[in-house]
Protein backbone atom coordinates (compact mmCIF):
# COMPACT_ATOMS: atom_id res chain seq x y z
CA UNK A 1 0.00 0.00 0.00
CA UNK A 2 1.48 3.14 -0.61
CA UNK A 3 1.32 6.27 1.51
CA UNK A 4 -1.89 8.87 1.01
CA UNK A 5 -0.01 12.35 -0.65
CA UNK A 6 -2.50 13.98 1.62
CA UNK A 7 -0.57 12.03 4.54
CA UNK A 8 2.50 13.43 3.24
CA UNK A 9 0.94 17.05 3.06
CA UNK A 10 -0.27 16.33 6.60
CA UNK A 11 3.14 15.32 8.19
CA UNK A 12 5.24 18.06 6.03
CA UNK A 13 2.74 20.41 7.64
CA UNK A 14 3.21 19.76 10.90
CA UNK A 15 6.98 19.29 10.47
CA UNK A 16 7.07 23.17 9.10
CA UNK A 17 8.17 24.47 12.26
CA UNK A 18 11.78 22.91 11.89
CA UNK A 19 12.96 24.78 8.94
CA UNK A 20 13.86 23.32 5.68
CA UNK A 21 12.12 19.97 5.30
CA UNK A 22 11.41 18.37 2.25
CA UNK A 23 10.28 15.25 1.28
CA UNK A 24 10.89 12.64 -2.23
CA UNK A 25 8.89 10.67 -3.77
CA UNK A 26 10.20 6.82 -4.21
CA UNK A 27 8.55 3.75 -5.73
CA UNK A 28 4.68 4.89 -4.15
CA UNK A 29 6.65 6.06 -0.22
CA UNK A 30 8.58 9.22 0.59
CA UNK A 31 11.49 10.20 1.52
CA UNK A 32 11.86 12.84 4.25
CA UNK A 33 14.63 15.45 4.69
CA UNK A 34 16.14 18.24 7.02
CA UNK A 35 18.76 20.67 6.02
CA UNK A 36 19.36 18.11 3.27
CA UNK A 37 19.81 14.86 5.14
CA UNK A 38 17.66 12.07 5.38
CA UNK A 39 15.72 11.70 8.65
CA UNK A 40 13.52 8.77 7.56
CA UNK A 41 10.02 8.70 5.97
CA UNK A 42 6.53 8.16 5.25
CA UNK A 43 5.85 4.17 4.81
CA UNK A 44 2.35 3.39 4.22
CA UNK A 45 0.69 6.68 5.58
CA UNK A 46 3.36 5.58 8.93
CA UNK A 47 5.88 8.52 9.40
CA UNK A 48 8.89 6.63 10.55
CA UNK A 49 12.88 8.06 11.13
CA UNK A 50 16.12 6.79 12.00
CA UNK A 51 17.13 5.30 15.52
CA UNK A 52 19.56 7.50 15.79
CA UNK A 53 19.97 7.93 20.01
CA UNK A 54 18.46 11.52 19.94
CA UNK A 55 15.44 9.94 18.25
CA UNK A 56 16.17 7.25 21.02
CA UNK A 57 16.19 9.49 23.78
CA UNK A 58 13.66 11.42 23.29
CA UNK A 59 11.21 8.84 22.44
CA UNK A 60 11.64 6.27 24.83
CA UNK A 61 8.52 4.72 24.25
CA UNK A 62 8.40 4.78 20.61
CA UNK A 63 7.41 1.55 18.23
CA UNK A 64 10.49 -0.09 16.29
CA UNK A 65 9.10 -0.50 12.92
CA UNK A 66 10.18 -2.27 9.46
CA UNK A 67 9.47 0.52 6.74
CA UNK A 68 9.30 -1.90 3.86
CA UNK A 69 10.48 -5.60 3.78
CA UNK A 70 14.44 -6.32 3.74
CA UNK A 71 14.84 -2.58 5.41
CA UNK A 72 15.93 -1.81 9.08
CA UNK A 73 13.77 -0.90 11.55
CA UNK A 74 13.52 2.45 12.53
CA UNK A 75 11.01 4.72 14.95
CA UNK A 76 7.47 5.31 14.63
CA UNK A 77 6.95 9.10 15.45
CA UNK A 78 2.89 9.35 16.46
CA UNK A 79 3.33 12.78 18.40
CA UNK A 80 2.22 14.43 15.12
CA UNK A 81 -0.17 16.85 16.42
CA UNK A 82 2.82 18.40 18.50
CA UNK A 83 4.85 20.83 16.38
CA UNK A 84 7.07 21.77 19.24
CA UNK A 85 8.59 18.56 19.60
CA UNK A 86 8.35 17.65 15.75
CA UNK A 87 11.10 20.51 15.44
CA UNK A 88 13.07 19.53 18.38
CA UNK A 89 13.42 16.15 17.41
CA UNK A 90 14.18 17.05 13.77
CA UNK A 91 17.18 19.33 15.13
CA UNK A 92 18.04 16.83 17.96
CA UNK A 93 18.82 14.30 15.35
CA UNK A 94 20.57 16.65 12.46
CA UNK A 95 24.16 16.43 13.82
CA UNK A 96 24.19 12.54 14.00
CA UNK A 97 23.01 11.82 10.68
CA UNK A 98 25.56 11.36 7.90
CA UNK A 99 26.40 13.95 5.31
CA UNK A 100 24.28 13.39 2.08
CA UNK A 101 26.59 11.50 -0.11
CA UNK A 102 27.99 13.60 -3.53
CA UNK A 103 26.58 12.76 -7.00
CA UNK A 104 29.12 11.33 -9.43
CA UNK A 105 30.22 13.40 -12.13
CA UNK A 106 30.13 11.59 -15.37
């Protein structure tokens, strides 16, 4: 099943507060990004990022969830409706994700 764009609309909505998030569309799911880097995405209308141990720590409780089959799990975030900690956990987890990687020139 893939993920509802007006899910997508939802979540980038609420995630507005952060800054500079954007999302990508990939094979019917989305990718989502801060400042450039991947925080996780939206997998069947679920809106899901990286256990990174900012993510950890500030959601304790959270589910550990498989996006898509063959992928590692990462966090289910289901705070949605609260934009204050949508942007503090977007900047919590910026400096621990990696760099985007550079395109190859050809």
């Amino acid at each position: 099943m893939a993920s509802r764009k007006e899910y997508v609309e939802f979540v980038l909505e609420q995630l507005s507060e952060a800054g500079e998030v954007s999302s990508r569309a990939m094979m019917g799911e989305y990718v989502i990004y801060y400042r450039g880097k991947v925080v996780g995405g939206i997998y069947n209308d679920r809106f899901l990022v990286k256990p990174v141990s900012s993510a950890l720590s500030l959601m304790p409780e959270a589910e550990h969830e498989i996006p898509y089959q063959g992928a590692k799990e990462m966090l289910l975030v289901d705070n949605l409706d609260d934009r204050g900690f949508l942007k503090k956990l977007m900047e919590a987890m910026y400096e621990e994700l990696p760099e985007p990687k550079k395109k190859k020139k050809k």
